[in-house]
N, C-alpha and C. Protein backbone atom coordinates (compact mmCIF):
# COMPACT_ATOMS: atom_id res chain seq x y z
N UNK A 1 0.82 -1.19 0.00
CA UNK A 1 0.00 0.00 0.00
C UNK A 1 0.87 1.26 0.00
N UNK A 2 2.26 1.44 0.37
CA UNK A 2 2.98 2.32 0.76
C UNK A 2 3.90 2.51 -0.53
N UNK A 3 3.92 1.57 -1.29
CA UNK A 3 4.15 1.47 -2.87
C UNK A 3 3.38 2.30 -3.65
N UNK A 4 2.25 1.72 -3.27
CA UNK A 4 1.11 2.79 -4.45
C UNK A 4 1.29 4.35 -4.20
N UNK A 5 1.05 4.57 -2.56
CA UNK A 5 1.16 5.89 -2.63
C UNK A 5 1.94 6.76 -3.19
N UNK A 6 3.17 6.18 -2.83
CA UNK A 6 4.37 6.73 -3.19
C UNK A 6 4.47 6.58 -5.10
N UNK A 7 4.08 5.89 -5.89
CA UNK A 7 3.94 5.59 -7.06
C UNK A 7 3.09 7.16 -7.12
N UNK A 8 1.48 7.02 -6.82
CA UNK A 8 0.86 8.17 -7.17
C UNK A 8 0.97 9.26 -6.44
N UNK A 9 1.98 9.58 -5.30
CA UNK A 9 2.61 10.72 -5.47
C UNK A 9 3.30 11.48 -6.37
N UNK A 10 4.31 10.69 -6.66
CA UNK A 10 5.30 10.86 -7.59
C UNK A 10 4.39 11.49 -9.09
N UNK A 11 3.72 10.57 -9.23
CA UNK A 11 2.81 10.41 -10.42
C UNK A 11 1.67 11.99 -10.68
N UNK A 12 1.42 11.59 -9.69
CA UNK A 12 0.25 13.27 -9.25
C UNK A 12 1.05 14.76 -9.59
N UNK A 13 2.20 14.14 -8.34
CA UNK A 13 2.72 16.29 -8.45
C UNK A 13 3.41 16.23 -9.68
N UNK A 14 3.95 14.88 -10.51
CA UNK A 14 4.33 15.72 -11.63
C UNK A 14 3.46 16.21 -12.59
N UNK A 15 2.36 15.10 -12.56
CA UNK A 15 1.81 15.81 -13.90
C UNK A 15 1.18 17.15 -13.41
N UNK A 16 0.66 17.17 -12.06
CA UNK A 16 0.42 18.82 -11.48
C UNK A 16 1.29 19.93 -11.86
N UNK A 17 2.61 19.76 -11.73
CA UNK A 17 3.62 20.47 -11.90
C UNK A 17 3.71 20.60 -13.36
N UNK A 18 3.83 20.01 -14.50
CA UNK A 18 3.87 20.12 -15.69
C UNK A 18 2.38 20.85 -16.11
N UNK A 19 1.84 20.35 -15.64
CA UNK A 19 0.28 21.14 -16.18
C UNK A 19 0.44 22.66 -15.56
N UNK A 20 1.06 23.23 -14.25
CA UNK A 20 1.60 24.27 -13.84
C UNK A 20 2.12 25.23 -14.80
N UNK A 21 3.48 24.66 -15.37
CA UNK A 21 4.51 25.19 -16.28
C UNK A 21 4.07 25.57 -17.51
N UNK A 22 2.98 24.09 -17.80
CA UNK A 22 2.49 24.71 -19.46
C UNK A 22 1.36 25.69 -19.47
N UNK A 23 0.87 26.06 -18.42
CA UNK A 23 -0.12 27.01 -18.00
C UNK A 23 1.12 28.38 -18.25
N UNK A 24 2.42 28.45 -17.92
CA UNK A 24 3.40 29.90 -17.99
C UNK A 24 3.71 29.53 -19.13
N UNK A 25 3.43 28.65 -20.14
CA UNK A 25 4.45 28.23 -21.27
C UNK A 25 5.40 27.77 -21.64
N UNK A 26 5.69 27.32 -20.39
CA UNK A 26 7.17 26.30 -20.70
C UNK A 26 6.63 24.90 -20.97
N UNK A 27 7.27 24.49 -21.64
CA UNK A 27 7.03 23.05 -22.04
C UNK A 27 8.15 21.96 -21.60
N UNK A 28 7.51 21.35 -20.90
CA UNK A 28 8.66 20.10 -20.48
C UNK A 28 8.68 19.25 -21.32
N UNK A 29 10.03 18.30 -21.42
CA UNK A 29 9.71 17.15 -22.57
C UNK A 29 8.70 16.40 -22.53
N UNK A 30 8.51 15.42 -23.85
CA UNK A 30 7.29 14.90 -23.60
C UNK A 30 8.18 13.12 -23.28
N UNK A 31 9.18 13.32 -23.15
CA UNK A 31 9.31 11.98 -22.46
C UNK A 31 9.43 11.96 -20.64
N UNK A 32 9.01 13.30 -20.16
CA UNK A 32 8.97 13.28 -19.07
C UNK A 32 7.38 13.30 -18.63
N UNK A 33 6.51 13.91 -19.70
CA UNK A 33 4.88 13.93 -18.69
C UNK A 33 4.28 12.47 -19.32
N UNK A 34 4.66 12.32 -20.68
CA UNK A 34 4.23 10.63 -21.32
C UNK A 34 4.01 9.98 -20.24
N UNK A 35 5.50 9.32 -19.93
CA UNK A 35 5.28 8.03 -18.68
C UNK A 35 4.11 8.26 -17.65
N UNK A 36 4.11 9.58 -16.96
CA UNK A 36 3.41 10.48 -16.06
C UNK A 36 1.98 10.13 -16.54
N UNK A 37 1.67 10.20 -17.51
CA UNK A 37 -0.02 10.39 -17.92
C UNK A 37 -0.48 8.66 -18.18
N UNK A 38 0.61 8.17 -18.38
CA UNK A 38 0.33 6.66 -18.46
C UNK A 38 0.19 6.07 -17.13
N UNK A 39 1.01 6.25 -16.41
CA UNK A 39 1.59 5.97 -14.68
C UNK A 39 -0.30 6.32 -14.26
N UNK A 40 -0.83 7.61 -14.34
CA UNK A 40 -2.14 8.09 -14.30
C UNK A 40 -3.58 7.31 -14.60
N UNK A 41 -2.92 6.83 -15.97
CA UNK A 41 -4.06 6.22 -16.50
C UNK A 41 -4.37 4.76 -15.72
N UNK A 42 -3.26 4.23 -15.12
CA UNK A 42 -2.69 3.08 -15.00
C UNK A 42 -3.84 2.65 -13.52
N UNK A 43 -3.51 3.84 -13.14
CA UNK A 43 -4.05 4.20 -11.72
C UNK A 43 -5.97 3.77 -11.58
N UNK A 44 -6.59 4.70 -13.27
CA UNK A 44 -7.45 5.02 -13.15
C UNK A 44 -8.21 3.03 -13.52
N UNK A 45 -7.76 2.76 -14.22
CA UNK A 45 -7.55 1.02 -15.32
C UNK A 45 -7.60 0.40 -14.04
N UNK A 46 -6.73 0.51 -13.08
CA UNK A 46 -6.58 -0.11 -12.03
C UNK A 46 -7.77 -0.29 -10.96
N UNK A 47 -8.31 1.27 -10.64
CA UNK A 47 -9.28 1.19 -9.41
C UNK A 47 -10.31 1.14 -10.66
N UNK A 48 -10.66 1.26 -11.28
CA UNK A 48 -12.29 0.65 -11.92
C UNK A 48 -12.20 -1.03 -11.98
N UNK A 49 -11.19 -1.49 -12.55
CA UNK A 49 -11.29 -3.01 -12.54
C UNK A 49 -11.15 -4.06 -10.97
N UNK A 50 -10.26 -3.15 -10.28
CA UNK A 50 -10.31 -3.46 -8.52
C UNK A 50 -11.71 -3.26 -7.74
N UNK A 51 -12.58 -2.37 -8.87
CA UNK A 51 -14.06 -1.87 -7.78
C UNK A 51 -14.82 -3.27 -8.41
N UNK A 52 -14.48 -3.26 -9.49
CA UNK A 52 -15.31 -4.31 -10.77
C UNK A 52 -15.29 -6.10 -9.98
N UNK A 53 -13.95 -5.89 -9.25
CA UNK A 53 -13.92 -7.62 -8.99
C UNK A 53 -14.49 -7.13 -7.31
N UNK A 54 -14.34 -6.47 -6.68
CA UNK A 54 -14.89 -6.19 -5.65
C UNK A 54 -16.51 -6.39 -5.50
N UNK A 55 -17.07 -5.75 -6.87
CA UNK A 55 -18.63 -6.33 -6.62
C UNK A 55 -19.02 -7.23 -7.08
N UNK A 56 -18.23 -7.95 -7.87
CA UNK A 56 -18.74 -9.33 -8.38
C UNK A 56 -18.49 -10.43 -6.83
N UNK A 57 -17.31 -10.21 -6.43
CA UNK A 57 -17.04 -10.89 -5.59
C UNK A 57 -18.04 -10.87 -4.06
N UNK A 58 -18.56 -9.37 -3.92
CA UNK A 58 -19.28 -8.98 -2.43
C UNK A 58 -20.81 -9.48 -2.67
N UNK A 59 -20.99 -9.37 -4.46
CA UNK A 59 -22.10 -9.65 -4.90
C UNK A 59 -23.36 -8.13 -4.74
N UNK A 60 -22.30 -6.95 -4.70
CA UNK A 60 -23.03 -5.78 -4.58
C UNK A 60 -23.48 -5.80 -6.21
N UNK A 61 -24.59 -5.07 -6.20
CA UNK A 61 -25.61 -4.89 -7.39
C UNK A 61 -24.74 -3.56 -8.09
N UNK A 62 -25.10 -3.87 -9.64
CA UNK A 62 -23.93 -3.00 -10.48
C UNK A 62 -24.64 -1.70 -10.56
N UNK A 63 -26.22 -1.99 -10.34
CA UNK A 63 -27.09 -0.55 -10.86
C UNK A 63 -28.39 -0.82 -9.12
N UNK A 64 -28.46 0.70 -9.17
CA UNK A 64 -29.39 0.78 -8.81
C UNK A 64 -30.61 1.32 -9.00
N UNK A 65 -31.70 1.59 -8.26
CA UNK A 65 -32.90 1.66 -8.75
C UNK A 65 -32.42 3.53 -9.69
N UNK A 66 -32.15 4.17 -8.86
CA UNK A 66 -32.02 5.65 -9.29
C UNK A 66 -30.85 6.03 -8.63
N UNK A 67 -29.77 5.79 -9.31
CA UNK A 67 -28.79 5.88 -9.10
C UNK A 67 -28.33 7.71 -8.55
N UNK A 68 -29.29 8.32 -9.48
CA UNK A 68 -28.90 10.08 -8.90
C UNK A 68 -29.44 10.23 -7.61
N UNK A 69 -30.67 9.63 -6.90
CA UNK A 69 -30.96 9.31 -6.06
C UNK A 69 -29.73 9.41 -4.90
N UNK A 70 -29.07 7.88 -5.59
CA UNK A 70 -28.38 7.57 -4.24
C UNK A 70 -27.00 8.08 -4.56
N UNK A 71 -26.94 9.28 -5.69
CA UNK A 71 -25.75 10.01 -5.40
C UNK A 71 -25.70 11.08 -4.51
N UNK A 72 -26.93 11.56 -4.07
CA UNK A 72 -27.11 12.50 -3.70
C UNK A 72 -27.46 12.25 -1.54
N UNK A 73 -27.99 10.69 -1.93
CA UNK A 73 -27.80 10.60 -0.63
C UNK A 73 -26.57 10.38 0.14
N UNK A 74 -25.50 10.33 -0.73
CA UNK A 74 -24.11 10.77 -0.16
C UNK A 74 -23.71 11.68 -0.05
N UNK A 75 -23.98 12.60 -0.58
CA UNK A 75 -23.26 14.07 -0.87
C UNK A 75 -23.39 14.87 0.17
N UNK A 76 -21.96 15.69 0.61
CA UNK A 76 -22.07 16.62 1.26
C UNK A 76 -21.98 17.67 0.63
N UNK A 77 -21.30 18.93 1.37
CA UNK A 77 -21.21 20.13 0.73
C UNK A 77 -19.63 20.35 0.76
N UNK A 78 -18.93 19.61 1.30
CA UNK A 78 -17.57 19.35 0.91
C UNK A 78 -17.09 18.51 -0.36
N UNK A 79 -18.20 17.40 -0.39
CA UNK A 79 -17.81 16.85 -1.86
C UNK A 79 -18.57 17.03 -3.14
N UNK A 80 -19.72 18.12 -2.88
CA UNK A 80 -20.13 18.53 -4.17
C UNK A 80 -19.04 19.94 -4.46
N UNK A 81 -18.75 20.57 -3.35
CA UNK A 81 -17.79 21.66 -4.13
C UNK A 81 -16.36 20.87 -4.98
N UNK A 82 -16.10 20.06 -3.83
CA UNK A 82 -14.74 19.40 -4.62
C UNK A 82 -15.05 18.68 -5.94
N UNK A 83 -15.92 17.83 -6.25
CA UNK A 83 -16.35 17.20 -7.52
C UNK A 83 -16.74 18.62 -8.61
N UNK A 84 -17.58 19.61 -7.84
CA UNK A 84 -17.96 20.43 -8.82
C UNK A 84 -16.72 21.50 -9.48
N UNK A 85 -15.94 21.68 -8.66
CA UNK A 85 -14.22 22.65 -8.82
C UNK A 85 -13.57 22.00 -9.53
N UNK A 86 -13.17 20.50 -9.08
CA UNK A 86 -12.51 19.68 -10.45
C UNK A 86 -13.47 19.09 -11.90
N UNK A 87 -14.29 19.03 -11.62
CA UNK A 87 -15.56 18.57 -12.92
C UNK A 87 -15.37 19.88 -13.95
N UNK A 88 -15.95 21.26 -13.34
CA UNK A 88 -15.36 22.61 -13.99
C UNK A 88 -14.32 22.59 -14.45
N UNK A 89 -13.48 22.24 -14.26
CA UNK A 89 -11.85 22.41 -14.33
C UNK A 89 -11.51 21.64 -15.51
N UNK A 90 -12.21 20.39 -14.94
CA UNK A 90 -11.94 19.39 -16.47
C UNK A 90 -12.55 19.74 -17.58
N UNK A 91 -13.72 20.44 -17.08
CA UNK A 91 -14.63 20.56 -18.91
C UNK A 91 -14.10 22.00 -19.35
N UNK A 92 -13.32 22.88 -18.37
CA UNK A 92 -12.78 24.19 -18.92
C UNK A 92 -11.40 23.61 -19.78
N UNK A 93 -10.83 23.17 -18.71
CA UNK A 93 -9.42 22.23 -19.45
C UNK A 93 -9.90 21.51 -21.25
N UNK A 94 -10.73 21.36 -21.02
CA UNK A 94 -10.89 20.35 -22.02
C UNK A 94 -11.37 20.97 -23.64
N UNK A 95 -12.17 22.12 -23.15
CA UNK A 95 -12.63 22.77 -23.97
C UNK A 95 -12.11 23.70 -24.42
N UNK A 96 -11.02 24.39 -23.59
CA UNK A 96 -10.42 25.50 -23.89
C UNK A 96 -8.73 25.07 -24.62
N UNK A 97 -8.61 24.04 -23.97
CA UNK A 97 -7.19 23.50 -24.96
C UNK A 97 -7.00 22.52 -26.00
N UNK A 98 -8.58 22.19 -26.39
CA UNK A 98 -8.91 21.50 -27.41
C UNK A 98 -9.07 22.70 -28.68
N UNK A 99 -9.79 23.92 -28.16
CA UNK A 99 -10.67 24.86 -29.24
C UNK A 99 -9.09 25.54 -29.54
N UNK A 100 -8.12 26.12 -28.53
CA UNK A 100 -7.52 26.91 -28.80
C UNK A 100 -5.50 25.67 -29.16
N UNK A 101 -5.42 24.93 -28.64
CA UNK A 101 -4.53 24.07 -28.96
C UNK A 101 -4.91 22.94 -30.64
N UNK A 102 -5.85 22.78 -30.75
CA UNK A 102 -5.80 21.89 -31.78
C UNK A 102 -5.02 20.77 -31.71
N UNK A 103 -4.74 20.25 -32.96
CA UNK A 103 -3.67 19.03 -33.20
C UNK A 103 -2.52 19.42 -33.97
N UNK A 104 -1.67 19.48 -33.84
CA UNK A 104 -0.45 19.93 -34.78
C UNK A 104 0.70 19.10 -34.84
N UNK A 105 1.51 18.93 -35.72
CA UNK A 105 2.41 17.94 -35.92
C UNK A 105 3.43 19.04 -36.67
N UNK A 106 4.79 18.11 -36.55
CA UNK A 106 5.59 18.39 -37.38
C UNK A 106 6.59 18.05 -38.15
N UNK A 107 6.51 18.43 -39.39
CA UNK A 107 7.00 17.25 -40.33
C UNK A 107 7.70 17.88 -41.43
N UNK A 108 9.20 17.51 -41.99
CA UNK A 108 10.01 17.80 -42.98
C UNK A 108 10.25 19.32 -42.48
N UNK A 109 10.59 19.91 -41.67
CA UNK A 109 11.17 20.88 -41.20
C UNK A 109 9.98 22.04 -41.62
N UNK A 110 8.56 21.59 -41.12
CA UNK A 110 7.15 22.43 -41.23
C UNK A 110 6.89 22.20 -40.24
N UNK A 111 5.90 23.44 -39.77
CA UNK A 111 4.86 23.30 -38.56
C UNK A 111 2.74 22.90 -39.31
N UNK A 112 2.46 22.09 -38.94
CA UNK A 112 1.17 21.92 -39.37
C UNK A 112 0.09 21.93 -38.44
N UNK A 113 -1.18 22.29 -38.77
CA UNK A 113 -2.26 22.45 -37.49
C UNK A 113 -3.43 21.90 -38.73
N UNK A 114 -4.63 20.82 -38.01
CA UNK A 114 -5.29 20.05 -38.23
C UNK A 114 -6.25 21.47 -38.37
N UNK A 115 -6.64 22.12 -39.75
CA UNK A 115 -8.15 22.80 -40.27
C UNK A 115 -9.26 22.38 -39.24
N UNK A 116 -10.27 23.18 -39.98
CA UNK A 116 -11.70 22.63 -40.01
C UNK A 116 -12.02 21.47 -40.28
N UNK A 117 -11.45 20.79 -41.66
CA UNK A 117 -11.38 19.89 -42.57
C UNK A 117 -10.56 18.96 -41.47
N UNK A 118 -11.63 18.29 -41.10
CA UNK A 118 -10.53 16.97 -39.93
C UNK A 118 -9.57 16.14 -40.73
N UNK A 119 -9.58 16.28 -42.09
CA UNK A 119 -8.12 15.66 -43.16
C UNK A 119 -7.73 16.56 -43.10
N UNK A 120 -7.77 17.24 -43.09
CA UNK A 120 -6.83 18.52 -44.04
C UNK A 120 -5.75 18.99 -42.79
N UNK A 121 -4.63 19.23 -42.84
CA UNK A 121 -3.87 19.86 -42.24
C UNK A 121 -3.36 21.07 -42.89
N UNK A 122 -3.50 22.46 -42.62
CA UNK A 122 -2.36 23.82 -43.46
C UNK A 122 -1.42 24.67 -42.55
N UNK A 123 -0.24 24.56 -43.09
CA UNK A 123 0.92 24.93 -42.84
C UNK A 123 0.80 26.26 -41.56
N UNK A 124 1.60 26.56 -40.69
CA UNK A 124 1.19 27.75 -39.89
C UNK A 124 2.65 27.95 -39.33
N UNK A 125 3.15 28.91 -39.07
CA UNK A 125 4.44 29.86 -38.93
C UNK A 125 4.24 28.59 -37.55
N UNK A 126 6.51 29.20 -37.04
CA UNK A 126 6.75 28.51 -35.86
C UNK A 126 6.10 29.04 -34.96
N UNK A 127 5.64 30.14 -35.04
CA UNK A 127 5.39 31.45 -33.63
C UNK A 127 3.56 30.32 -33.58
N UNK A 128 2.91 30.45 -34.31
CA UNK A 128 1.74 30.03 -34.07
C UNK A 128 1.87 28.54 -33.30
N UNK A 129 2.58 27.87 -34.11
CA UNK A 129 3.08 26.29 -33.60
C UNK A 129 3.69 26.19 -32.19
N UNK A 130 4.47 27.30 -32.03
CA UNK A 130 4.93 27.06 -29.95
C UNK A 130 3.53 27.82 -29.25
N UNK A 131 2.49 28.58 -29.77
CA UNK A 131 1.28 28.91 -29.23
C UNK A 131 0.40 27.76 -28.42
N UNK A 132 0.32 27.28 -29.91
CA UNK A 132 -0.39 26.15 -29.47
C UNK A 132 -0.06 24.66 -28.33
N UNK A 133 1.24 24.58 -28.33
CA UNK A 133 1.83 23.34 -27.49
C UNK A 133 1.20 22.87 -26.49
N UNK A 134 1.67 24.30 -25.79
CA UNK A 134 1.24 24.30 -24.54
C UNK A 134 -0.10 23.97 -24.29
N UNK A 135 -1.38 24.06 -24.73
CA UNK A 135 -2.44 23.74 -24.66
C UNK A 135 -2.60 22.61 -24.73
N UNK A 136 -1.69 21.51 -25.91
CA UNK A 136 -1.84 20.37 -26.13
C UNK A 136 -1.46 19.58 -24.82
N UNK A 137 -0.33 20.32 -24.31
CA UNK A 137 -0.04 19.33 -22.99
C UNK A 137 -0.39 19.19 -21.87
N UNK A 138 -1.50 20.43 -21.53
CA UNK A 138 -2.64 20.57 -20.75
C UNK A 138 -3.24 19.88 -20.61
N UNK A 139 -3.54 19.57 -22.21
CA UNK A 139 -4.48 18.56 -22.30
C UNK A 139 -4.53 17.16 -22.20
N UNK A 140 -2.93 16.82 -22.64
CA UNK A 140 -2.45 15.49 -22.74
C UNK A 140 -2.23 15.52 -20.98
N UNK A 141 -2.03 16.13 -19.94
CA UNK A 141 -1.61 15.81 -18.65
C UNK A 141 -3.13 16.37 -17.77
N UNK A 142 -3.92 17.05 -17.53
CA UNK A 142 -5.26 17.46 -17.34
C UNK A 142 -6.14 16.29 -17.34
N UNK A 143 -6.15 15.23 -18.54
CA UNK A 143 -7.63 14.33 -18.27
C UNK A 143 -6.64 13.08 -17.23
N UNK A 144 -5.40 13.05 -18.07
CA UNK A 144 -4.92 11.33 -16.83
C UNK A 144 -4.60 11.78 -15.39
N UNK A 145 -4.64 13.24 -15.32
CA UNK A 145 -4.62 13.50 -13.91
C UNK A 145 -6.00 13.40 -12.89
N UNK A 146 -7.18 13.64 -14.01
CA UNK A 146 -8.42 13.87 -12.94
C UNK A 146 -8.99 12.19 -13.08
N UNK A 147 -8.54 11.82 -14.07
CA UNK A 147 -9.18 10.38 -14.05
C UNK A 147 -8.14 9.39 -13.12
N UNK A 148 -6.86 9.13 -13.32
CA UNK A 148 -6.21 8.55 -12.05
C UNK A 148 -6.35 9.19 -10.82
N UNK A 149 -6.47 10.24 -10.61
CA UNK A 149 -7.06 10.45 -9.06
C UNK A 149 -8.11 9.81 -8.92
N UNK A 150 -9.23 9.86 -9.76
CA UNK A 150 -10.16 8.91 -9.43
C UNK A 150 -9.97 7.19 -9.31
N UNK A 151 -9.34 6.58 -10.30
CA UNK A 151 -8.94 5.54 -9.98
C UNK A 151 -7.93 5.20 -9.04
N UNK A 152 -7.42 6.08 -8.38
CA UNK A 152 -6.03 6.05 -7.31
C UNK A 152 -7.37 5.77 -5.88
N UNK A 153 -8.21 6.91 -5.69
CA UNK A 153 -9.49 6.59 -4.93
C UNK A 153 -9.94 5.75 -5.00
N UNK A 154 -10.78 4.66 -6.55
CA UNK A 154 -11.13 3.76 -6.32
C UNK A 154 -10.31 2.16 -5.43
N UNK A 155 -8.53 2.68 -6.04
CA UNK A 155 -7.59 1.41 -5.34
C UNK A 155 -7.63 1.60 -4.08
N UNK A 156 -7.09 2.40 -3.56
CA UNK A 156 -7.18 2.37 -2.36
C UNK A 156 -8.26 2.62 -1.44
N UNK A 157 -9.84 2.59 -1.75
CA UNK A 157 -10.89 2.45 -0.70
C UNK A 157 -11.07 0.90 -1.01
N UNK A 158 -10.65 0.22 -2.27
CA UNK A 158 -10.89 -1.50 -2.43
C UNK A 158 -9.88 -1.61 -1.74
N UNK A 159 -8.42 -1.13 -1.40
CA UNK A 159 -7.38 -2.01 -0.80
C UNK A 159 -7.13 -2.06 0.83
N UNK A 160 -7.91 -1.05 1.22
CA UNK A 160 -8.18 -1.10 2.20
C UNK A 160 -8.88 -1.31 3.14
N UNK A 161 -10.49 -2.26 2.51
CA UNK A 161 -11.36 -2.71 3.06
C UNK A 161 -10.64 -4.40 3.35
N UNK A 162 -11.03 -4.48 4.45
CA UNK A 162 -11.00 -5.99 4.72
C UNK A 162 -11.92 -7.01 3.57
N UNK A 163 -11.03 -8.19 3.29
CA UNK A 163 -11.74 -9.28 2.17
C UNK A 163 -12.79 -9.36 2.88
């Protein structure tokens, strides 16, 4: 258990920290947030399939009658702000460095950005091409961060219940 943490520590503040930097514009390599967003995902793969054998095994029911129901009969006002601050966060993240980052590649000593035309790629100066990066890696470190926290939560409330 003292493995994992320490795994998604490590795992957490960097991609926090890189999502930090590309917020000022610096861009860290991408062989340093890669592993990071995988390490993340790994997390998230992990506690859904750990909750998954947990209820097959307890024999807890996969659905319930009204499930918003009984989301709500959990909820406090500590964890609807926290779900609602990061939920915001993700659909601002998501929307704002998708619309304004795009997809861009680069190839034969060109900078390219993915059109309107989801084939079409047209050429765009370097200055536009380091614009955009940073958004991309927001984006690439932003979703495996909010989704392995969630699966880092799901491992460890399964790893810590008694069989």
């Amino acid at each position: 258990m003292k493995t994992i943490k320490l795994i998604a520590a490590i795992t957490f503040l960097g991609l926090m920290l890189v999502h930090l930097i590309a917020w000022l514009g610096i861009l860290p390599p991408k062989w340093f947030w890669l592993p990071l967003s995988v390490v993340s995902m790994s997390f998230f793969v992990l506690g859904c399939g750990r909750l998954g054998i947990h209820q097959i095994k307890s024999g807890t029911p996969k659905t319930v009658d009204n499930p918003i129901e009984a989301m709500f009969q959990q909820a406090t006002a500590k964890r609807f702000l926290i779900v609602f601050l990061v939920g915001g966060y993700f659909f601002f993240n998501f929307s704002y460095s998708s619309a304004i980052g795009g997809v861009t590649k680069y190839e034969n000593n060109k900078f390219y950005v993915l059109g309107d035309n989801p084939e079409k790629y047209y050429e765009v100066s370097e200055q536009e091409y380091e614009f955009r990066r940073p958004h991309q890696v927001r984006l690439y470190t932003g979703h495996p961060f909010v989704f392995g926290l969630i699966g880092y939560f799901f491992l460890t409330r399964q790893l810590s219940k008694p069989e």
